[in-house]
C-alpha atoms as a PDB file:
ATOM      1  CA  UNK A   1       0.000   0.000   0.000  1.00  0.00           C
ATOM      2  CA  UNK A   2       1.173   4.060  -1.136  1.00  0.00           C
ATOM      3  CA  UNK A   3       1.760   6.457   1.446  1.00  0.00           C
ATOM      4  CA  UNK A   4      -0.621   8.926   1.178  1.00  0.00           C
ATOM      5  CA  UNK A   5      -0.341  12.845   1.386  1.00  0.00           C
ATOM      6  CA  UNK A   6      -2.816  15.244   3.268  1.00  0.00           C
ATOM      7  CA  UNK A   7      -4.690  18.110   2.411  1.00  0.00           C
ATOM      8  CA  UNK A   8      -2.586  21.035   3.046  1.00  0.00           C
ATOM      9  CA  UNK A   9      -3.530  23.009   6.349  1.00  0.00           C
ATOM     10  CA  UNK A  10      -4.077  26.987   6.609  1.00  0.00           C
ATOM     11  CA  UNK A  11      -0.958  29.200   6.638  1.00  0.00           C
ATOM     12  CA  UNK A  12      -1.819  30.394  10.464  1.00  0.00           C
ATOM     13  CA  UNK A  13      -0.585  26.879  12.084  1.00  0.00           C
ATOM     14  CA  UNK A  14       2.645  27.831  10.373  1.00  0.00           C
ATOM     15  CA  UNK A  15       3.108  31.600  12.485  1.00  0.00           C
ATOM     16  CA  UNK A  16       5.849  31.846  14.808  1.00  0.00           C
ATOM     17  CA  UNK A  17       7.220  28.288  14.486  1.00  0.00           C
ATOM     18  CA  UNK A  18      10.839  26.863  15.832  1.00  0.00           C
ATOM     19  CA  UNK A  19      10.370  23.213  15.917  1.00  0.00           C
ATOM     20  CA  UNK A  20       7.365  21.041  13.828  1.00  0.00           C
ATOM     21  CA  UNK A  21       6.864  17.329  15.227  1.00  0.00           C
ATOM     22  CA  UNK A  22       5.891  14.621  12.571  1.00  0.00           C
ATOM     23  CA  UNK A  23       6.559  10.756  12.198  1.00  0.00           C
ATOM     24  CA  UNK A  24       7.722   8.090  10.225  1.00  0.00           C
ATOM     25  CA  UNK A  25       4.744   6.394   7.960  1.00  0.00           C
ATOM     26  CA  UNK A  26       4.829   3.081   8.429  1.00  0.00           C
ATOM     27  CA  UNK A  27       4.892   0.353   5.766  1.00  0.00           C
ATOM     28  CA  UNK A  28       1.296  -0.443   5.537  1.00  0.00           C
ATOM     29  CA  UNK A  29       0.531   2.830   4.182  1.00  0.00           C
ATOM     30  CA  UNK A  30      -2.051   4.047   6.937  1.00  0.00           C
ATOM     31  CA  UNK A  31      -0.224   6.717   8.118  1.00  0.00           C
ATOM     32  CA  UNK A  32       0.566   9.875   5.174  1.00  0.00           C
ATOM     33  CA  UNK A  33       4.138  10.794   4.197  1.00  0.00           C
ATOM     34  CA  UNK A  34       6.449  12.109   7.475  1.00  0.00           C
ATOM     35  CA  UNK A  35       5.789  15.751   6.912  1.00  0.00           C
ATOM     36  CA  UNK A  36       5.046  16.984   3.855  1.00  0.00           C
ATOM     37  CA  UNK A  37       5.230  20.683   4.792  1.00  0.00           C
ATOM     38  CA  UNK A  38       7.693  22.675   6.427  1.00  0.00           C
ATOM     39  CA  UNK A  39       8.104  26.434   6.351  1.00  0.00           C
ATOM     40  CA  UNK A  40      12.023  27.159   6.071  1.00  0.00           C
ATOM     41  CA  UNK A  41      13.875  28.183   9.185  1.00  0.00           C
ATOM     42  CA  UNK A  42      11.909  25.481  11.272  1.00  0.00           C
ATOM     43  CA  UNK A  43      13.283  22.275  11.939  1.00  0.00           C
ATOM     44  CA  UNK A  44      12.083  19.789  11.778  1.00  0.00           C
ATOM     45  CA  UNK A  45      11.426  16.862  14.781  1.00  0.00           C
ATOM     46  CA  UNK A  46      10.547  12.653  14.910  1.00  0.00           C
ATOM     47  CA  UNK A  47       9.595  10.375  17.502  1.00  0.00           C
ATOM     48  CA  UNK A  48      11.840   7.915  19.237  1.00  0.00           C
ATOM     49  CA  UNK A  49      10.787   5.235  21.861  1.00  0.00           C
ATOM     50  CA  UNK A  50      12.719   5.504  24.996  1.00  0.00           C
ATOM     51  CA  UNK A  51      11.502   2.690  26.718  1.00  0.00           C
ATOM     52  CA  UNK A  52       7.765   3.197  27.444  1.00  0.00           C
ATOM     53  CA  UNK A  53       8.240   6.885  26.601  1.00  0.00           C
ATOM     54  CA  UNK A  54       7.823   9.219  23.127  1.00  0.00           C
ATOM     55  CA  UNK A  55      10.715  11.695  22.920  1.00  0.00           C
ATOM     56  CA  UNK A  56      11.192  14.310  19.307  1.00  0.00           C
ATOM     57  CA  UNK A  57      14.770  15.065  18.411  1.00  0.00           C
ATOM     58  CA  UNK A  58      15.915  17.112  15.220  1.00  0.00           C
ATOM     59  CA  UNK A  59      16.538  15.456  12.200  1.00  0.00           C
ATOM     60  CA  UNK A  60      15.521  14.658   8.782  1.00  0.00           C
ATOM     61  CA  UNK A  61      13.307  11.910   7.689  1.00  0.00           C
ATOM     62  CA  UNK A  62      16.566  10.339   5.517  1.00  0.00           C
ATOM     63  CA  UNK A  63      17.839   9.988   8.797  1.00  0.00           C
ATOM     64  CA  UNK A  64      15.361   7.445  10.055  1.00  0.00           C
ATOM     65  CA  UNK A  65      16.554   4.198  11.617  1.00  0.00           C
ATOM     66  CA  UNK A  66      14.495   1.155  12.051  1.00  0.00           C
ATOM     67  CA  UNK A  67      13.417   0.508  15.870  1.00  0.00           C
ATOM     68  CA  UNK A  68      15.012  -2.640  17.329  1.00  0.00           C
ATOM     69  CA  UNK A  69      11.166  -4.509  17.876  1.00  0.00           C
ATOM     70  CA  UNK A  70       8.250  -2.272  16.596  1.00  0.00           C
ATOM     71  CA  UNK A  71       7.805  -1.995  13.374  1.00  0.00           C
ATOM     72  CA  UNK A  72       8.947   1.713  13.123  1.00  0.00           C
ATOM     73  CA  UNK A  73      11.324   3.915  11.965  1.00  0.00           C
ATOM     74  CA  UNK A  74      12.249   6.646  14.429  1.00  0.00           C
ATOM     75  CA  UNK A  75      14.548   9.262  14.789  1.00  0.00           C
ATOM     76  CA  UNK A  76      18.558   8.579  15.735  1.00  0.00           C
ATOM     77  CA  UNK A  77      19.417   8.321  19.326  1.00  0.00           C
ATOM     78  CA  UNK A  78      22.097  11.009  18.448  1.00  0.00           C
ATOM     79  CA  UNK A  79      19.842  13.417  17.243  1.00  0.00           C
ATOM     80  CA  UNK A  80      19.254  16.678  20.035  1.00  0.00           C
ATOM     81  CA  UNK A  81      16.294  16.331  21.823  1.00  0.00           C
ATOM     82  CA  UNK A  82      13.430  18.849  20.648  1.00  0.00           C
ATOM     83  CA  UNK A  83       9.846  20.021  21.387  1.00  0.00           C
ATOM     84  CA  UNK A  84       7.358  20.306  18.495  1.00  0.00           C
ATOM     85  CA  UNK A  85       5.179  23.418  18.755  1.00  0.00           C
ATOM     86  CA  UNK A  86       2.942  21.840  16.025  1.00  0.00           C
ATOM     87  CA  UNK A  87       2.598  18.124  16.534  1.00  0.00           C
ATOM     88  CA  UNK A  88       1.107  15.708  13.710  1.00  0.00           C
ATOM     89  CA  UNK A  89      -0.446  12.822  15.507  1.00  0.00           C
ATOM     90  CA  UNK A  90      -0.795   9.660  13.689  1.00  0.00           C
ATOM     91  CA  UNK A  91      -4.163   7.660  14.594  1.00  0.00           C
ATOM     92  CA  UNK A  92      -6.168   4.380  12.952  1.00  0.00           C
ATOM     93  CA  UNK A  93      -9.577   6.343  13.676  1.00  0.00           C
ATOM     94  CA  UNK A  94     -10.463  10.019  14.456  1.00  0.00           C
ATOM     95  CA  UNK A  95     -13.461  11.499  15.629  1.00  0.00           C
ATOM     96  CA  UNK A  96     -14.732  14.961  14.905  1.00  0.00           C
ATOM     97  CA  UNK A  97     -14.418  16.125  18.272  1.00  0.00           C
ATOM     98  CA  UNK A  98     -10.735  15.264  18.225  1.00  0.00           C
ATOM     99  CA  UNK A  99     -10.886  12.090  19.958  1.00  0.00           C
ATOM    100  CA  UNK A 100      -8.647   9.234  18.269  1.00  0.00           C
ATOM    101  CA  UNK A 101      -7.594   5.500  18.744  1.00  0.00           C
ATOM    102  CA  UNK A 102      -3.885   4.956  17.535  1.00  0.00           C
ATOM    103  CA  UNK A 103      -2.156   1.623  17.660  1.00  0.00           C
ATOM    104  CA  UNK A 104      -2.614   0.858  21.220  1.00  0.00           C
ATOM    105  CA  UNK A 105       0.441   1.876  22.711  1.00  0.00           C
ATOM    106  CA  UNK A 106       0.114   4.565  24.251  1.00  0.00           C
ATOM    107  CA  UNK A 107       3.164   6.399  23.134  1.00  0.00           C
ATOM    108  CA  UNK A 108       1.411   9.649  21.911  1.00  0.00           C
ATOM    109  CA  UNK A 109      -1.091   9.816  25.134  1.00  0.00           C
ATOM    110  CA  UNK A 110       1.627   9.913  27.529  1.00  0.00           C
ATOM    111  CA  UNK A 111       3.743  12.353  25.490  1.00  0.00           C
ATOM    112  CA  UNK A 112       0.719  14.603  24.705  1.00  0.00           C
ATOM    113  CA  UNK A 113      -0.207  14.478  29.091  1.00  0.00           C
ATOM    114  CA  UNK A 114       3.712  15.207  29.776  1.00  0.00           C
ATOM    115  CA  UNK A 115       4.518  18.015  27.434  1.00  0.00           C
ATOM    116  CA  UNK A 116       1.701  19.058  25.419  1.00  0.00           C
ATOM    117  CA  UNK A 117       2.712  21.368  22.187  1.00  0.00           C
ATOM    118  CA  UNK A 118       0.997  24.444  21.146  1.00  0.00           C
ATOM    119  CA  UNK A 119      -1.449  22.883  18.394  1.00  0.00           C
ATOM    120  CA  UNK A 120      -1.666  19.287  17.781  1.00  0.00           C
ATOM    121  CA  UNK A 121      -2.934  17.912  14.313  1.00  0.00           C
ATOM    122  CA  UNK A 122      -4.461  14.226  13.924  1.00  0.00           C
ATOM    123  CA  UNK A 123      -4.146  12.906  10.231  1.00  0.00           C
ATOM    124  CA  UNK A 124      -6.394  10.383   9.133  1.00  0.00           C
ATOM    125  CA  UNK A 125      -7.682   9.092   5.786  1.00  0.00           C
ATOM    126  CA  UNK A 126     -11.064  10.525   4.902  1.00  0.00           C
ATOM    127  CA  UNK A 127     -12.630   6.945   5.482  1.00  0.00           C
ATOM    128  CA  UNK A 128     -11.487   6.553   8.929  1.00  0.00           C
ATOM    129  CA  UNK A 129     -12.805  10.000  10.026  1.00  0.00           C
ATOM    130  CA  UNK A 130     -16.205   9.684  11.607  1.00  0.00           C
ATOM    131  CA  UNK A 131     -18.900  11.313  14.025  1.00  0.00           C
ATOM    132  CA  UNK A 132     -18.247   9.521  17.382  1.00  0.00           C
ATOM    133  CA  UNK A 133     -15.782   7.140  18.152  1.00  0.00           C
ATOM    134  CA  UNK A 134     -17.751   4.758  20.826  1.00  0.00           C
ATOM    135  CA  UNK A 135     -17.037   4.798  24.285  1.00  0.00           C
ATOM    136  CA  UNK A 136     -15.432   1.776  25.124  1.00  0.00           C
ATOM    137  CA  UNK A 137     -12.669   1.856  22.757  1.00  0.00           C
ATOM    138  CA  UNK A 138     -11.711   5.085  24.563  1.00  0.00           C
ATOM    139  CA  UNK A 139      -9.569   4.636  27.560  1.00  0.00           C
ATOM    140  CA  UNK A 140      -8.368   7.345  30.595  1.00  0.00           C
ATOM    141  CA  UNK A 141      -5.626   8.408  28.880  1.00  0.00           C
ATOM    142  CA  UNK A 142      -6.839   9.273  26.001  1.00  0.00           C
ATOM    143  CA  UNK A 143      -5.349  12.332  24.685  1.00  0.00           C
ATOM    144  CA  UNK A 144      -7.480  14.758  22.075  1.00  0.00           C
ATOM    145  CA  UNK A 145      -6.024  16.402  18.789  1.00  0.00           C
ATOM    146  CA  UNK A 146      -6.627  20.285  18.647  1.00  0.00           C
ATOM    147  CA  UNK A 147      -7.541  19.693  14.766  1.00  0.00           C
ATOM    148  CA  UNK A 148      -7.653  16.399  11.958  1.00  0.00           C
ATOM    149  CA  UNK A 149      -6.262  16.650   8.319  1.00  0.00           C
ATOM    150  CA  UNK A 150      -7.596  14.168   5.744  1.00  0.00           C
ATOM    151  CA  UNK A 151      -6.383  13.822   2.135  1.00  0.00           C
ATOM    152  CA  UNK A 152      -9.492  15.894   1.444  1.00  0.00           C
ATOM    153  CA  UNK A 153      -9.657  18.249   4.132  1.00  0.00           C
ATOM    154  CA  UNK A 154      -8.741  20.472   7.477  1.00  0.00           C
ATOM    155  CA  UNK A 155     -11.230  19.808  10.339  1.00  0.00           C
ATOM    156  CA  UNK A 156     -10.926  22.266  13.388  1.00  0.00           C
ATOM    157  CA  UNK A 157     -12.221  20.686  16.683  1.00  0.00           C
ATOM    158  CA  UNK A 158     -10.436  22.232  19.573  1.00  0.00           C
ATOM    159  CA  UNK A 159     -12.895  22.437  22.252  1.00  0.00           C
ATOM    160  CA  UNK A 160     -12.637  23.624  26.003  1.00  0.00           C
ATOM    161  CA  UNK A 161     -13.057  19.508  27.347  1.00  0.00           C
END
């Protein structure tokens, strides 16, 4: 299965940015291509398991190594440590009020609790963006997305819960 690339979100996500966070697609094809946009002067930042935790560090996406047991690529453990102020959040299924169910490990809950960026962006194929995710695939930790980007389109949901 082809990557696949995302609709292109509005200028004003780009304003006053140091450091965007994206990842690595995986091989399936779910997930789009790493980051297809980056305004120049802002690096740019990918995920790297550290043990049960998701860290970003600075580097590009040619500089992707394959994780030891998951089936990832991730960022070099010599790469400086960085925080995204605009995250892209990967996800299997999105909701329209931000909610999302990713591969069940947790990795972006606990990151987005610890050290939650400015704006964070879900992307998600049109297909697997729907009205309510139910209930009981939700868990505590759950962590929402500010916005979701589909190949088609940009869908605002930040929301004060």
């Amino acid at each position: 299965m082809l990557s696949w690339v995302p609709a292109l979100p509005p200028d004003e996500l780009y304003e006053n940015l140091t450091v965007i966070g994206g990842f690595f697609p995986r091989a399936d094809g779910v997930e789009p291509s790493a980051m297809p946009w980056r305004p120049s002067g802002c690096q740019a930042a990918f995920p790297r398991c550290e043990g049960p935790e998701l860290r970003f560090h600075v580097c590009e996406a040619k500089d992707a190594v394959p994780h030891p047991t998951l089936k990832i690529f991730e960022a070099p453990a010599t790469a400086p440590e960085a925080t995204p102020e605009l995250l892209f959040v990967p996800g299997l299924l999105m909701d329209r009020r931000g909610r999302r169910v990713g591969r069940g490990g947790g990795y972006y809950d606990r990151y987005l609790a610890r050290s939650r960026p400015r704006y964070t962006v879900g992307l998600v194929r049109d297909a697997f963006l729907i009205d309510e995710i139910p209930a009981t695939w939700l868990h505590d930790g759950d962590q929402r997305v500010d916005a979701i980007l589909t190949e088609s389109t940009f869908h605002p949901v930040r929301t004060s819960s």
